[in-house]
PDB file of N, CA and C in Angstrom:
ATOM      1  N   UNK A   1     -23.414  23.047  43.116  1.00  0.00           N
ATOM      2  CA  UNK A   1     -23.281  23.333  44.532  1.00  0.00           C
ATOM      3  C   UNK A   1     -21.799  23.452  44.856  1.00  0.00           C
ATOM      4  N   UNK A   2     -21.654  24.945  45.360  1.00  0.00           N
ATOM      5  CA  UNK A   2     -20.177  24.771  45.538  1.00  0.00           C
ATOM      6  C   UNK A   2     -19.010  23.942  46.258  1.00  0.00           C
ATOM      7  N   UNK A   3     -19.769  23.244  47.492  1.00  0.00           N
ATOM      8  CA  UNK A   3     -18.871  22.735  48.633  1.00  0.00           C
ATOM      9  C   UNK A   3     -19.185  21.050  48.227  1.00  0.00           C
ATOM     10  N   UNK A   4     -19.911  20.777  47.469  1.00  0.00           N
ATOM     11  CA  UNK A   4     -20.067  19.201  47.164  1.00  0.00           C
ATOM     12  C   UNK A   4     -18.856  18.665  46.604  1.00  0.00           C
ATOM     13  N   UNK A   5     -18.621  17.617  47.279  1.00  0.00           N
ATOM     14  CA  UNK A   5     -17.584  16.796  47.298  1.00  0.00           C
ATOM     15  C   UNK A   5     -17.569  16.159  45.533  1.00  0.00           C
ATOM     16  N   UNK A   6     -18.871  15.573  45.680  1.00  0.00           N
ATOM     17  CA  UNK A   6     -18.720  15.091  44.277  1.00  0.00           C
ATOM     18  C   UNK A   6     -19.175  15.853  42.809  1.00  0.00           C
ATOM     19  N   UNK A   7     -19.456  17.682  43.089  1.00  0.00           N
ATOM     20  CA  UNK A   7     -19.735  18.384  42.035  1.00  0.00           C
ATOM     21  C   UNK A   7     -18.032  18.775  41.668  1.00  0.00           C
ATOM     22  N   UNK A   8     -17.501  18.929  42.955  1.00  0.00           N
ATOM     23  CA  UNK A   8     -15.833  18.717  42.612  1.00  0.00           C
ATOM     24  C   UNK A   8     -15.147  17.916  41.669  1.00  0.00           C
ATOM     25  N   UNK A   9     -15.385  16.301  42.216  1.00  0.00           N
ATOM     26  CA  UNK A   9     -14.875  15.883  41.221  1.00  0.00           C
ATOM     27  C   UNK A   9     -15.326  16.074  39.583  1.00  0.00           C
ATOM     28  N   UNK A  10     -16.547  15.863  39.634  1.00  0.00           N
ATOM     29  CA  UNK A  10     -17.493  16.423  38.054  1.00  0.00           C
ATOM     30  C   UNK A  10     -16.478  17.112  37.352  1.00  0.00           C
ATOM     31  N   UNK A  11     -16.338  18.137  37.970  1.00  0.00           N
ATOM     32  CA  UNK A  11     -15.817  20.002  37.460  1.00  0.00           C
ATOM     33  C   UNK A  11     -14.236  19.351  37.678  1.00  0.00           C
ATOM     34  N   UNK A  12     -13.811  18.245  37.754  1.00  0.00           N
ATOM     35  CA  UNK A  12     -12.295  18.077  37.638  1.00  0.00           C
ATOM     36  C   UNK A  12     -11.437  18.953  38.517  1.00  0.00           C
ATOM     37  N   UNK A  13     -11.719  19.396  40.027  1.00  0.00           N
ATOM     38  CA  UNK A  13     -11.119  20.170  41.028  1.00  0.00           C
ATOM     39  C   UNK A  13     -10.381  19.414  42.014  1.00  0.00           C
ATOM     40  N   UNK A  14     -11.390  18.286  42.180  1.00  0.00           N
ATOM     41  CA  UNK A  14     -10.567  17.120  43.378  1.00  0.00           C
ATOM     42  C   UNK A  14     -10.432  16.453  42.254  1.00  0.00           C
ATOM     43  N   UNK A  15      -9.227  15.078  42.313  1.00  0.00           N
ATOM     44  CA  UNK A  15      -9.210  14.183  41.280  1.00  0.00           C
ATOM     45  C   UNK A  15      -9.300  12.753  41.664  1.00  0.00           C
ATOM     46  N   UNK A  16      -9.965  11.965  40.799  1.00  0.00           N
ATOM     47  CA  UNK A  16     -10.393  10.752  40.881  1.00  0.00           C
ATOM     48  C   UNK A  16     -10.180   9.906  39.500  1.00  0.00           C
ATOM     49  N   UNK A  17      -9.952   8.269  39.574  1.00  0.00           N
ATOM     50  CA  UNK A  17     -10.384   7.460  38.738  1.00  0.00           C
ATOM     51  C   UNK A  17     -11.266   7.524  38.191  1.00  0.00           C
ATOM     52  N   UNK A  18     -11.681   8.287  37.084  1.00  0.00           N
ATOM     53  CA  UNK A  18     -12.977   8.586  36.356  1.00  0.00           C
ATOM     54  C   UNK A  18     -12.513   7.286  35.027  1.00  0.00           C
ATOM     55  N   UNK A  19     -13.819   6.337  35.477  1.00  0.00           N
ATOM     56  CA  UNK A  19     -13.822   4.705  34.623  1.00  0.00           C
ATOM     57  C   UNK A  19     -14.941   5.128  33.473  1.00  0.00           C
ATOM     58  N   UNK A  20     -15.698   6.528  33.345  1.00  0.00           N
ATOM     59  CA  UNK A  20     -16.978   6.560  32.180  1.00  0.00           C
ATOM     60  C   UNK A  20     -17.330   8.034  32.484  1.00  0.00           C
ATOM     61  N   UNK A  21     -17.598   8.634  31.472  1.00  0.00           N
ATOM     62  CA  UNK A  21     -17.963  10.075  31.238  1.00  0.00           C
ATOM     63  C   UNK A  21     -18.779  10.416  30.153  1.00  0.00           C
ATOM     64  N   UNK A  22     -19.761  10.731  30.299  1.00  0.00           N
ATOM     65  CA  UNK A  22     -20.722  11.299  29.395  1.00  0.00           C
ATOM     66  C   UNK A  22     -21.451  12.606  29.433  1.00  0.00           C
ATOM     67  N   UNK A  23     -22.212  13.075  28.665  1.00  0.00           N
ATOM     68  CA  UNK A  23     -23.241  14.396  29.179  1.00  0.00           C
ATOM     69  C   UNK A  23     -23.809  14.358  29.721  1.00  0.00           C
ATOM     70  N   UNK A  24     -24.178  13.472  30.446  1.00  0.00           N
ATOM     71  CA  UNK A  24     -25.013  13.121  31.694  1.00  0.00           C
ATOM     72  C   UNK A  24     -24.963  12.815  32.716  1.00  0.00           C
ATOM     73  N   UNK A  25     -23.577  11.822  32.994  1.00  0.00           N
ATOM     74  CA  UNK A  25     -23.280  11.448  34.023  1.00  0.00           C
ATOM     75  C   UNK A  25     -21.667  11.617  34.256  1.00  0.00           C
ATOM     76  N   UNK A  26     -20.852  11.308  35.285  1.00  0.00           N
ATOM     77  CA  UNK A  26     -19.489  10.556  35.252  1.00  0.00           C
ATOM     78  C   UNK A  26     -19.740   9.684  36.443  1.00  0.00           C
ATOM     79  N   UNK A  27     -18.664   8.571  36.129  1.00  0.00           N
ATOM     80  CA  UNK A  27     -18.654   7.204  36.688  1.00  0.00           C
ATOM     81  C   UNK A  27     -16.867   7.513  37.560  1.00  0.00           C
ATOM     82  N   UNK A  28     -16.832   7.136  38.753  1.00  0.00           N
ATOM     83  CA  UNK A  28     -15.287   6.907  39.364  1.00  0.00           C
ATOM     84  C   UNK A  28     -15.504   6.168  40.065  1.00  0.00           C
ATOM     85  N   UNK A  29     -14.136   5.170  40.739  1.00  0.00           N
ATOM     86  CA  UNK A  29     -13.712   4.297  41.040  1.00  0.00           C
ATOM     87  C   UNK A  29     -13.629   4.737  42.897  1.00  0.00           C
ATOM     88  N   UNK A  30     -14.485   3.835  43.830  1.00  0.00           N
ATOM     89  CA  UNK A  30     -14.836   4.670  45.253  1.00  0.00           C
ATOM     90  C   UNK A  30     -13.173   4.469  45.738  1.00  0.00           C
ATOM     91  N   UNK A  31     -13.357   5.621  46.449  1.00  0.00           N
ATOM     92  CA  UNK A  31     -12.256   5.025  47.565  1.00  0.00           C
ATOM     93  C   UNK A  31     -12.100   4.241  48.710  1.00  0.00           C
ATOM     94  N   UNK A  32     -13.196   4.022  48.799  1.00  0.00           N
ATOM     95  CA  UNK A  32     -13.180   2.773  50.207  1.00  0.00           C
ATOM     96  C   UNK A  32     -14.126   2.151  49.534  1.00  0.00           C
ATOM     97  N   UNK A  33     -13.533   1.154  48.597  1.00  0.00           N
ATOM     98  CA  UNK A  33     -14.192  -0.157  47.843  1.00  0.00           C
ATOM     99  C   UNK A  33     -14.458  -1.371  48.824  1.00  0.00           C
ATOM    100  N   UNK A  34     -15.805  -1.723  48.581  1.00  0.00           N
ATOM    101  CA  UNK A  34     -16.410  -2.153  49.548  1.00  0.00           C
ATOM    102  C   UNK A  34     -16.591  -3.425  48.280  1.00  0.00           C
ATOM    103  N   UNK A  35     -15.910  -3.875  47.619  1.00  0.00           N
ATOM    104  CA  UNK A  35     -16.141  -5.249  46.005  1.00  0.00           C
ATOM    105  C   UNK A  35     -14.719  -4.731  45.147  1.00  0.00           C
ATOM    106  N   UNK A  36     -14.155  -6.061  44.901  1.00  0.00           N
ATOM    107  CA  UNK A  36     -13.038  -5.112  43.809  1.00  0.00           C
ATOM    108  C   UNK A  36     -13.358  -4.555  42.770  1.00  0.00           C
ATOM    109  N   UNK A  37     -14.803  -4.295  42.305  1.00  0.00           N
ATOM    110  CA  UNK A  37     -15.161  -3.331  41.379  1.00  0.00           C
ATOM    111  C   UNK A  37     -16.136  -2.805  42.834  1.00  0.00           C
ATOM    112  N   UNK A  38     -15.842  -1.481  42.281  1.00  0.00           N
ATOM    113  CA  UNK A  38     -16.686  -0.467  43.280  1.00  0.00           C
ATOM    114  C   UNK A  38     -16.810   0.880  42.782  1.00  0.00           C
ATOM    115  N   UNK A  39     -17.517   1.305  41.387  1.00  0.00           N
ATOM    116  CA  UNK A  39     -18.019   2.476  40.912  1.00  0.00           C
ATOM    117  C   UNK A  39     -19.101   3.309  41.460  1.00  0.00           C
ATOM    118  N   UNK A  40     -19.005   4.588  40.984  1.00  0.00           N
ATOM    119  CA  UNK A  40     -20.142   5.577  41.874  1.00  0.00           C
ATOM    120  C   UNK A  40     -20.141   6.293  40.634  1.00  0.00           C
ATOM    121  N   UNK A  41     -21.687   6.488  40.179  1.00  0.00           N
ATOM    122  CA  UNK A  41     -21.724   6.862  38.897  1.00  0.00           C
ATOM    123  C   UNK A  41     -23.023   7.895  39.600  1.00  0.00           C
ATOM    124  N   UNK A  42     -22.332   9.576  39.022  1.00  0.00           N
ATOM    125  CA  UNK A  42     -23.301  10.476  39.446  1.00  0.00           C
ATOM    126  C   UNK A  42     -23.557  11.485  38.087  1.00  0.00           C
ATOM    127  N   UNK A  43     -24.880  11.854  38.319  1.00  0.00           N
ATOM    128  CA  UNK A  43     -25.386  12.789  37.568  1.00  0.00           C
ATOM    129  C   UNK A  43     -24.663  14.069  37.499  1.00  0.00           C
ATOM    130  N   UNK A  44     -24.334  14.894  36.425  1.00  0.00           N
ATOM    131  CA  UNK A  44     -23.961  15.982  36.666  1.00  0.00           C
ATOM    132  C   UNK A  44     -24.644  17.348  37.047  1.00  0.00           C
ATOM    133  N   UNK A  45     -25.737  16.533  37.114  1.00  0.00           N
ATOM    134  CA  UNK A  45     -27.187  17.590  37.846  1.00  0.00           C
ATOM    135  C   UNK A  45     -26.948  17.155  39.085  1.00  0.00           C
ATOM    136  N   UNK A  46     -26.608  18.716  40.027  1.00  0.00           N
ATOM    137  CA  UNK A  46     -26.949  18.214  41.380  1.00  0.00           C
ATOM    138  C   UNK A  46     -28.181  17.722  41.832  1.00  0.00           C
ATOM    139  N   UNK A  47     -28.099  16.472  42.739  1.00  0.00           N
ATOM    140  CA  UNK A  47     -29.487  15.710  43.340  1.00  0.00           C
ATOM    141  C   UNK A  47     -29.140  15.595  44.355  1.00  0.00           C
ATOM    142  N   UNK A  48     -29.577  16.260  45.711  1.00  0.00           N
ATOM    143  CA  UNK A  48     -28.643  15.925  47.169  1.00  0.00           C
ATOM    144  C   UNK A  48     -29.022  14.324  47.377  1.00  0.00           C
ATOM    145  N   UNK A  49     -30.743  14.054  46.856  1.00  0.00           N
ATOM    146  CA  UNK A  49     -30.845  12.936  47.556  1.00  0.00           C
ATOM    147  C   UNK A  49     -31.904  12.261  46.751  1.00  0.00           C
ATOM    148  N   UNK A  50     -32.128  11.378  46.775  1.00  0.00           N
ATOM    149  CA  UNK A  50     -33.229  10.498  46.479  1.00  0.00           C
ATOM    150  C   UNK A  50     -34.591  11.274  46.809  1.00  0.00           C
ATOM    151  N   UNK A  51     -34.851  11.618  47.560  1.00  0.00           N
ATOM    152  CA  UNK A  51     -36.363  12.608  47.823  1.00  0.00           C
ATOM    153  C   UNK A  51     -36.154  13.733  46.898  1.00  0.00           C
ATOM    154  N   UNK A  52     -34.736  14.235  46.558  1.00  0.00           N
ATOM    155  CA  UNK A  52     -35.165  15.321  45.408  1.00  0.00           C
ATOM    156  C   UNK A  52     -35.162  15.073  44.037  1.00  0.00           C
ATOM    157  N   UNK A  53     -35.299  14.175  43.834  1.00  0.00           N
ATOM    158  CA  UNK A  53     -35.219  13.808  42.592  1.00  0.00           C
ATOM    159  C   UNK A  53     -37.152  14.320  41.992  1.00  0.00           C
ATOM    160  N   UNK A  54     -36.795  14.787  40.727  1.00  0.00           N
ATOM    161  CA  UNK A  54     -37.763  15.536  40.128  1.00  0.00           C
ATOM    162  C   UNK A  54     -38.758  14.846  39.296  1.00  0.00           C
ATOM    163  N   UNK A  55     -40.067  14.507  38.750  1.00  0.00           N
ATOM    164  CA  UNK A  55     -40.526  13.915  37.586  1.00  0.00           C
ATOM    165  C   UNK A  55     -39.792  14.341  36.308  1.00  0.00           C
ATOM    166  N   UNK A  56     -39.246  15.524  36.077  1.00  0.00           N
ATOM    167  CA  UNK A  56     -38.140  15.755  34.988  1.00  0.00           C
ATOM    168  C   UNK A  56     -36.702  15.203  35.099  1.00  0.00           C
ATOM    169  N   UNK A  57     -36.187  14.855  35.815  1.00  0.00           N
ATOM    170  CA  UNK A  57     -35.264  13.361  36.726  1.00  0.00           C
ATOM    171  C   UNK A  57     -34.903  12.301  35.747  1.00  0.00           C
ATOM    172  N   UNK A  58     -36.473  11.671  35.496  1.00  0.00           N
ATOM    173  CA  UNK A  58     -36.952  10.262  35.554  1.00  0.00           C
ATOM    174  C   UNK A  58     -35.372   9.602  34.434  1.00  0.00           C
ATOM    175  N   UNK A  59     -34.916  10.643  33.440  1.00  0.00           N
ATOM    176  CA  UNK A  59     -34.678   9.715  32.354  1.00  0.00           C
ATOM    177  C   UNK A  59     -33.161   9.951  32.913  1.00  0.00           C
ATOM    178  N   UNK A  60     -32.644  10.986  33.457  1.00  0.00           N
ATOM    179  CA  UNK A  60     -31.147  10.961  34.062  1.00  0.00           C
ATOM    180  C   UNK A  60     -30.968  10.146  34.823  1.00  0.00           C
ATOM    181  N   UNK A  61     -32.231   9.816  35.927  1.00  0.00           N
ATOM    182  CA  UNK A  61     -31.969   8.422  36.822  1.00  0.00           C
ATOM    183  C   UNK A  61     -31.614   7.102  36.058  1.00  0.00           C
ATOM    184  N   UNK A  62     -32.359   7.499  35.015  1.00  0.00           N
ATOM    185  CA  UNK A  62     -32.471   6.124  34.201  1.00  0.00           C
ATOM    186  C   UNK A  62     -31.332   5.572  33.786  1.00  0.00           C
ATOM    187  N   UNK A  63     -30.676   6.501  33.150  1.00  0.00           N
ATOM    188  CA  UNK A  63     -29.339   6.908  32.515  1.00  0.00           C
ATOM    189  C   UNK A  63     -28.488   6.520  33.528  1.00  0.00           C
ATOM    190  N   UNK A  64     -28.019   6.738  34.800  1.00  0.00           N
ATOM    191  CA  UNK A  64     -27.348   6.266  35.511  1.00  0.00           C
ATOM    192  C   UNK A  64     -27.126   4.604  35.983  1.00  0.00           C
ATOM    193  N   UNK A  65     -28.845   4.330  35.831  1.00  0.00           N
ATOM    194  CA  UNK A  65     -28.677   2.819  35.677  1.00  0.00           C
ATOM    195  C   UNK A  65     -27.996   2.050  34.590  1.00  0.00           C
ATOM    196  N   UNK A  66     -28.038   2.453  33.223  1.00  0.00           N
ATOM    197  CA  UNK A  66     -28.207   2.025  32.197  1.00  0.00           C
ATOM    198  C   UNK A  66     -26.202   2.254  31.700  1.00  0.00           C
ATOM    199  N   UNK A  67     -25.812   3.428  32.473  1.00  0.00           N
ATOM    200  CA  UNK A  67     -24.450   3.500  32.409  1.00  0.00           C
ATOM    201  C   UNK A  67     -23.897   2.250  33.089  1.00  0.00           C
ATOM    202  N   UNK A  68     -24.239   1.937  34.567  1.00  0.00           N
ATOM    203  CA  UNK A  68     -23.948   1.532  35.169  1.00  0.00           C
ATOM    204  C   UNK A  68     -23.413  -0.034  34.591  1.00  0.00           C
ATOM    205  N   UNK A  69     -25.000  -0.196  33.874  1.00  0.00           N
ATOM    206  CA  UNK A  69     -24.733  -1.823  33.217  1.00  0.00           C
ATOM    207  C   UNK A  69     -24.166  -2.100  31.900  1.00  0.00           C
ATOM    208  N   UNK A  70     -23.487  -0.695  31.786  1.00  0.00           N
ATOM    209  CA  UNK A  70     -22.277  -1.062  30.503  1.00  0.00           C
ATOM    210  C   UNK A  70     -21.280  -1.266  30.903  1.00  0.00           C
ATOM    211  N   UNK A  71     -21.076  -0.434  31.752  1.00  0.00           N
ATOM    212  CA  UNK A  71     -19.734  -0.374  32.917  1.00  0.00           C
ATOM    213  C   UNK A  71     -19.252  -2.451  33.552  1.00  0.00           C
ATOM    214  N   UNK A  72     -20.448  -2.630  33.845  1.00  0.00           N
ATOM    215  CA  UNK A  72     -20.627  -3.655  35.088  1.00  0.00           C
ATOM    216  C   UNK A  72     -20.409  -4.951  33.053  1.00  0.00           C
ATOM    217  N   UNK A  73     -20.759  -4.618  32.174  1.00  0.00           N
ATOM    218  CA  UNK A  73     -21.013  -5.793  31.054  1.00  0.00           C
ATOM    219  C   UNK A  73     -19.393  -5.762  30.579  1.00  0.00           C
ATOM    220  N   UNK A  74     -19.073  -4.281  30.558  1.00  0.00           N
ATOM    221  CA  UNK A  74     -17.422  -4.448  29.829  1.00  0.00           C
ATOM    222  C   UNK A  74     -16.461  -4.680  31.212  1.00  0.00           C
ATOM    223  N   UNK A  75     -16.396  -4.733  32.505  1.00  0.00           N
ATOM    224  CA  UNK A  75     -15.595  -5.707  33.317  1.00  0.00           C
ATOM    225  C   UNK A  75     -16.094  -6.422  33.372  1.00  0.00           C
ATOM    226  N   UNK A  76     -16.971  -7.877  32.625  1.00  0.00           N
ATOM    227  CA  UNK A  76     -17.024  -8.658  32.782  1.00  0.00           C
ATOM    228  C   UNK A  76     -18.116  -9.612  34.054  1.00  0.00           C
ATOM    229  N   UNK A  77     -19.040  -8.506  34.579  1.00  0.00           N
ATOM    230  CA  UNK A  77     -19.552  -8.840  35.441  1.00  0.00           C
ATOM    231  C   UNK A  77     -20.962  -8.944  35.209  1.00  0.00           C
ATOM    232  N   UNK A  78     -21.721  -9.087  33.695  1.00  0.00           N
ATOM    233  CA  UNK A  78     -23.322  -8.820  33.812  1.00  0.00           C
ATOM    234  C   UNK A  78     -23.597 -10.750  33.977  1.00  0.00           C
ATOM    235  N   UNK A  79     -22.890 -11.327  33.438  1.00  0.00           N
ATOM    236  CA  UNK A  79     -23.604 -12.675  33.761  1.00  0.00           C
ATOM    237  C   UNK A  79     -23.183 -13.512  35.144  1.00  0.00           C
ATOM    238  N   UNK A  80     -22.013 -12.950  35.441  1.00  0.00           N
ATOM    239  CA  UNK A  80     -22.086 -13.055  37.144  1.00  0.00           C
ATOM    240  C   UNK A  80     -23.027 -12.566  37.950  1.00  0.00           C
ATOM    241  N   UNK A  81     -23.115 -11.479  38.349  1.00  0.00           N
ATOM    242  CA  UNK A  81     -24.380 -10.930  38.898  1.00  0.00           C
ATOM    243  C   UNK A  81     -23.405  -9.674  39.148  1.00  0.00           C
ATOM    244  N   UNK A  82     -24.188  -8.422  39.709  1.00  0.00           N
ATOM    245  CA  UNK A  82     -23.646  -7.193  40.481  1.00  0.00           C
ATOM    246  C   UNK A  82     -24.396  -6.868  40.804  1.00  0.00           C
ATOM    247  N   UNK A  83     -24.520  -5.517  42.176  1.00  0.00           N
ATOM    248  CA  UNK A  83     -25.229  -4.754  42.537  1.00  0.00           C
ATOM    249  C   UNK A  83     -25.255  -3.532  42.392  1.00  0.00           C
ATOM    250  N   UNK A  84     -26.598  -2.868  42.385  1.00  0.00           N
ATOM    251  CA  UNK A  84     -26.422  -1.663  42.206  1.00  0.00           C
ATOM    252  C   UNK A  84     -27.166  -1.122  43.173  1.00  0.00           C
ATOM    253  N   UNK A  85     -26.762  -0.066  44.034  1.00  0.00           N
ATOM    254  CA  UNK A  85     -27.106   0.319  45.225  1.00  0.00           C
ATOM    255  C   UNK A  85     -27.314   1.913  45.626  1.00  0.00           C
ATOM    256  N   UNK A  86     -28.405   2.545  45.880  1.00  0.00           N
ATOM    257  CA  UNK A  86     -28.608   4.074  45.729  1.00  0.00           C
ATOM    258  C   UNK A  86     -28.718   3.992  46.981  1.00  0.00           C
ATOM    259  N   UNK A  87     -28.180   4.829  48.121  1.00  0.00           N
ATOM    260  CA  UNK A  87     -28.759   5.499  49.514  1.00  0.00           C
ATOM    261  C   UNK A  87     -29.230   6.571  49.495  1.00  0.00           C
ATOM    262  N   UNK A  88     -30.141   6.468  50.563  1.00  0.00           N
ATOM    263  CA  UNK A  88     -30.942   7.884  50.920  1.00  0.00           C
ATOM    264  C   UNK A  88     -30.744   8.198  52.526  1.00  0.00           C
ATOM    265  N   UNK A  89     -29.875   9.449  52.944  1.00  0.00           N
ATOM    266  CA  UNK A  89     -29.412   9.766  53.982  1.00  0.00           C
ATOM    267  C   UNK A  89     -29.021   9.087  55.077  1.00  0.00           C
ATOM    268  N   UNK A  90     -28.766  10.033  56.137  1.00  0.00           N
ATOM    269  CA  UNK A  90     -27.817   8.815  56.998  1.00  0.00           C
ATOM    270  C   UNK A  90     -27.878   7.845  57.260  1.00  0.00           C
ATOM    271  N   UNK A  91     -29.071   7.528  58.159  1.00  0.00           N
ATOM    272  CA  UNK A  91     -29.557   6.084  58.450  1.00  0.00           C
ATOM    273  C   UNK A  91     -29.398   4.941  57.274  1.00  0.00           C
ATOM    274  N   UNK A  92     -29.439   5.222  55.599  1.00  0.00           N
ATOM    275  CA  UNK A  92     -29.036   3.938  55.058  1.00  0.00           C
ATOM    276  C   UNK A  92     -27.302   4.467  54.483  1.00  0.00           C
ATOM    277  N   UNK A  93     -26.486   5.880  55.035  1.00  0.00           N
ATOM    278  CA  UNK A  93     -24.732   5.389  54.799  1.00  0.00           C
ATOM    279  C   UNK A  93     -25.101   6.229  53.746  1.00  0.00           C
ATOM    280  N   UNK A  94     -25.599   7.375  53.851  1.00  0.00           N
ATOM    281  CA  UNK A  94     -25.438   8.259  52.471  1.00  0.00           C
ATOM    282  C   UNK A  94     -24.573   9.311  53.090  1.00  0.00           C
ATOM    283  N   UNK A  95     -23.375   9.777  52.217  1.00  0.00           N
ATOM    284  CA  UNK A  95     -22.559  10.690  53.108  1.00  0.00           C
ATOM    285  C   UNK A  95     -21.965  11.220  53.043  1.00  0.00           C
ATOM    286  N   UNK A  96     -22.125  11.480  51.501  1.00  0.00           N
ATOM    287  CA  UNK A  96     -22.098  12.745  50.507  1.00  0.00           C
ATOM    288  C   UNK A  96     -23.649  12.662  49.868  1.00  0.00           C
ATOM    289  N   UNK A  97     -23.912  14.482  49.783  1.00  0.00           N
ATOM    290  CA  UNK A  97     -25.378  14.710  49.292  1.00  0.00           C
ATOM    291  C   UNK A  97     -25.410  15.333  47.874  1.00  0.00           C
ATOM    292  N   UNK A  98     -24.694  14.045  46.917  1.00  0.00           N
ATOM    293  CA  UNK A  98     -25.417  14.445  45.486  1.00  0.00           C
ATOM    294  C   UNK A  98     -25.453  12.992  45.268  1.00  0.00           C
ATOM    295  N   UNK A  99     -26.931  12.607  44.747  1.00  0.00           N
ATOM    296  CA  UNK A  99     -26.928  10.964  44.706  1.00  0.00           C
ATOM    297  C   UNK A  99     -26.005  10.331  43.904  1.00  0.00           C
ATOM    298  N   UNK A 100     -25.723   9.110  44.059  1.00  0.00           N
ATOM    299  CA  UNK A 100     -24.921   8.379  43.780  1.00  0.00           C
ATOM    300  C   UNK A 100     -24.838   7.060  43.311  1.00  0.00           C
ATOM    301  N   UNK A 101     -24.881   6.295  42.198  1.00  0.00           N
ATOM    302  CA  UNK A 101     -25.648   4.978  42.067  1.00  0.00           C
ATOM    303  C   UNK A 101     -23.549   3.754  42.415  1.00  0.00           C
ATOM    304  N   UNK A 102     -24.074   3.410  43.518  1.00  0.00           N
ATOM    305  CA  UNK A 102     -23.059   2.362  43.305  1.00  0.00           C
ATOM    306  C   UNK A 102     -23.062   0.904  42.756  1.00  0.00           C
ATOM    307  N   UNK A 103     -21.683   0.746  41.828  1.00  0.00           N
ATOM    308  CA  UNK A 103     -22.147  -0.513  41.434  1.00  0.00           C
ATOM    309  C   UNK A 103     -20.933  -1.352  42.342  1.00  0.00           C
ATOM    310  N   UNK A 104     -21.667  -2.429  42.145  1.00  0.00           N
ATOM    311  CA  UNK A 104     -20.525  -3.566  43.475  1.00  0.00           C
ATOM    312  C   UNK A 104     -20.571  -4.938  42.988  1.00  0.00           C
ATOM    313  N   UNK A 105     -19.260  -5.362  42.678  1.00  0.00           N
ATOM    314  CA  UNK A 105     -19.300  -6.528  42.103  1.00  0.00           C
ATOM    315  C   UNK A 105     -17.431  -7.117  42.080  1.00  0.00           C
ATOM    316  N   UNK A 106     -17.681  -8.538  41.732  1.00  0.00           N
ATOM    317  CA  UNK A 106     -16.132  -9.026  41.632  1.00  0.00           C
ATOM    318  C   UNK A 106     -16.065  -9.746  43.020  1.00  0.00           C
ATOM    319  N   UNK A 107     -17.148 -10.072  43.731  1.00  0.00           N
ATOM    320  CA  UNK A 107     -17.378 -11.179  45.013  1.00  0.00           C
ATOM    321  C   UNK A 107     -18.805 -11.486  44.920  1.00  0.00           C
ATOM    322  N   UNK A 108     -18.818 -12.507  45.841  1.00  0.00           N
ATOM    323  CA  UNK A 108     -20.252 -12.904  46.470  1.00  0.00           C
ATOM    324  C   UNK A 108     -20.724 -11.725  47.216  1.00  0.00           C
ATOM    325  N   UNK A 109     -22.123 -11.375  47.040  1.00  0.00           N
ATOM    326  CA  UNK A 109     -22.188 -10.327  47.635  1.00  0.00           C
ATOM    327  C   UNK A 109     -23.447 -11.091  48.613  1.00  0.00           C
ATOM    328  N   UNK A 110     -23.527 -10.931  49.888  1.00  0.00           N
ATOM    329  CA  UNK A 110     -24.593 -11.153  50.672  1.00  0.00           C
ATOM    330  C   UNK A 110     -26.063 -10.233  50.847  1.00  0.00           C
ATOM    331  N   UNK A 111     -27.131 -11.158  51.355  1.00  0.00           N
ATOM    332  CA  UNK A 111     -27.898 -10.881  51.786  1.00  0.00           C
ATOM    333  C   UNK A 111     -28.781 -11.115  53.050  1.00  0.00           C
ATOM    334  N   UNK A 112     -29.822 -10.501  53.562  1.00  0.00           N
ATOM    335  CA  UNK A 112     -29.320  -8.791  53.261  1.00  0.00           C
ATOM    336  C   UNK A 112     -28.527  -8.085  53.410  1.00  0.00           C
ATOM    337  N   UNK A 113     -28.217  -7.091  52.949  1.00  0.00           N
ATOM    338  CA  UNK A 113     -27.107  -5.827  53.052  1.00  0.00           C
ATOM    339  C   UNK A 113     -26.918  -5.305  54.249  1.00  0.00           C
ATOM    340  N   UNK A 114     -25.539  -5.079  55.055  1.00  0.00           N
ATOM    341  CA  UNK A 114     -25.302  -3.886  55.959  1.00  0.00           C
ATOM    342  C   UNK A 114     -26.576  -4.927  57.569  1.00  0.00           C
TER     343      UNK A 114
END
């Protein structure tokens, strides 16, 4: 998608802290870190949103989780705890439309969220 913020970064046009890169996904460092670890690890398949996600999907979603908790094990954060957090449009703070798995960790994180 041409005007997506985060197919930009993907394609290396805008630039970012890219913390993990694979054929499947890339992982960067948010800019308004909301935990002093604050990654956004997206598919390089555009997905605007959680409702489009496909039954052919299933294993790239998966993959994003599964990045996520290598990411979250090599800073040091899988036996602390972290979160990992997907939105789906405005009402839950989605605000760029290619999904996005955030991970959040390096504090107490409360509940519930937001």
């Amino acid at each position: 998608m041409s005007d997506c913020l985060f197919c930009k970064i993907r394609d290396g046009l805008i630039p970012a802290k890219v913390v993990y890169r694979d054929d499947e996904c890339v992982a960067f460092e948010d800019i308004n870190p909301q935990a002093p670890t604050h990654v956004l690890f997206i598919p390089r398949k555009h997905i605007p949103t959680v409702n489009d996600i496909a039954p052919e999907d299933r294993a790239l979603v998966g993959h994003l989780f599964t990045s996520a908790a290598k990411v979250a094990r090599e800073r040091g954060h899988a036996d602390g705890g972290y979160r990992l957090v997907m939105n789906t449009h405005q009402d839950a703070g989605q605000t760029v439309f290619h999904i996005h798995l955030h991970l959040l960790a390096g504090r107490p994180l409360a509940w519930p969220p937001g």
